[in-house]
Every structure is written in structure tokens, then in C-alpha cells.
Protein backbone atom coordinates (compact mmCIF):
# COMPACT_ATOMS: atom_id res chain seq x y z
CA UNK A 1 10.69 3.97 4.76
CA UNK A 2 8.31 5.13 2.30
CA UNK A 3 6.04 2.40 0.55
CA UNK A 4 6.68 1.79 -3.32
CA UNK A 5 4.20 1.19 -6.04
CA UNK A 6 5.33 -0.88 -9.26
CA UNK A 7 3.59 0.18 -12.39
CA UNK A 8 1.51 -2.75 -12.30
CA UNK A 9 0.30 -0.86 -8.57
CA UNK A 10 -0.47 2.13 -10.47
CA UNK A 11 -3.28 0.13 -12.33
CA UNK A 12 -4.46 -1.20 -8.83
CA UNK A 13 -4.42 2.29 -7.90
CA UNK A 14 -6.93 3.17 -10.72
CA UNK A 15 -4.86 4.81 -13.34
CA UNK A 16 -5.16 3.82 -16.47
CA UNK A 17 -2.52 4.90 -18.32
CA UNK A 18 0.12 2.96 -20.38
CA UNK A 19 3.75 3.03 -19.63
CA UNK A 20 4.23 4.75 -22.38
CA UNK A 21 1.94 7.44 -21.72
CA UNK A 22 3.39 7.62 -18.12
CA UNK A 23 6.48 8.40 -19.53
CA UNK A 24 5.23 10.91 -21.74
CA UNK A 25 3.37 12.75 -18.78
CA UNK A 26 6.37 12.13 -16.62
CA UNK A 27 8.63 13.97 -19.02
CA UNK A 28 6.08 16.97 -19.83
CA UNK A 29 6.29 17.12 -15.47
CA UNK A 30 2.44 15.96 -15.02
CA UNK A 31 3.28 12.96 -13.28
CA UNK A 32 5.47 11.83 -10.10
CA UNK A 33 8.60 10.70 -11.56
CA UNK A 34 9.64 6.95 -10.12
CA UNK A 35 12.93 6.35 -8.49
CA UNK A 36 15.04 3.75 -10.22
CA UNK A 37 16.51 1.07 -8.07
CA UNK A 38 18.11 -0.85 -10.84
CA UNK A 39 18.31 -2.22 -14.19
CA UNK A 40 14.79 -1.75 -15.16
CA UNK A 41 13.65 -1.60 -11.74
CA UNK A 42 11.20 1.77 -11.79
CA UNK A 43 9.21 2.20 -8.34
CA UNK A 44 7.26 5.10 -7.18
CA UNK A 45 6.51 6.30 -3.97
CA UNK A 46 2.76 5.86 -3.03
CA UNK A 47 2.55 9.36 -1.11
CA UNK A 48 3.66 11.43 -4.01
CA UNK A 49 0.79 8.85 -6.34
CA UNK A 50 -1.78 9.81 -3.76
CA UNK A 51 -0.76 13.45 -3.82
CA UNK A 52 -0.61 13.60 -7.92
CA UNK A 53 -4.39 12.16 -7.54
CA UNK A 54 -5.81 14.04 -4.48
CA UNK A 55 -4.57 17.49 -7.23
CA UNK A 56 -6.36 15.60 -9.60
CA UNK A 57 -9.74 15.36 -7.57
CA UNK A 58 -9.14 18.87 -6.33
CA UNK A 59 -8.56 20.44 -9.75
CA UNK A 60 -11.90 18.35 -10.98
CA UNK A 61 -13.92 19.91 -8.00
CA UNK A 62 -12.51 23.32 -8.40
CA UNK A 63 -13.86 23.40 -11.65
CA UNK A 64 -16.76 21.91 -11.34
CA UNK A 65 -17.82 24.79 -8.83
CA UNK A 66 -16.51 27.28 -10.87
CA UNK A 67 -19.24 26.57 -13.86
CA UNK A 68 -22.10 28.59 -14.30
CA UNK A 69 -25.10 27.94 -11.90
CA UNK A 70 -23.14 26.42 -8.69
CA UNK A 71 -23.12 27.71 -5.28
């Protein structure tokens, strides 16, 4: 069974977004979408959180190497 992050894991997890803006980046497809286990009962699963931020790191370091003056 996968583990499942509540929003209030996401901030232990280091992101600092509202969950407002989560739902904004969730609908424009930037951000794992959580699985809905009932009324108002939102949980996502912590692989696909450490996935979305392990693309974030990578992205960051790919362009980071890219500028002018890196090996």
C-alpha cells in the first residue's frame, strides 16, 4: 500500500505552497493530483510528491549547468 501525505505533510515535506495555489498548479498539470477518499478527504501519494520534487531538483541542476561558464 502506498504511503499518503495530507496537505499539512506537504508543508513537512518543504513545499510551501497554499492550498489554493496547489490547486491552481494541480489544474494547469504541474503538480501530482491527490486521490480523494471522501468528503473532503484529499491525500496524495508520497512517491509521486518525491518524484514531482526529484523533477524539480533535476530541472534546477539542468539549468544551472547549462549557463554560461560551467563545465
Amino acid at each position: 500500500m502506498p504511503s499518503l501525505l495530507a496537505f499539512s505533510d506537504l508543508k513537512a515535506k518543504d513545499i510551501p505552497f497554499t492550498r489554493q495555489h496547489v490547486a491552481r498548479l494541480i489544474k494547469q498539470g504541474r503538480f501530482p493530483a491527490p486521490i480523494k477518499l471522501g468528503v473532503g478527504t484529499n491525500r496524495w501519494i508520497a512517491s509521486e510528491i518525491d518524484d514531482w520534487l526529484a523533477q524539480r531538483k533535476a530541472a534546477r541542476d539542468e539549468a544551472l549547468a547549462s549557463r554560461p561558464g560551467n563545465p
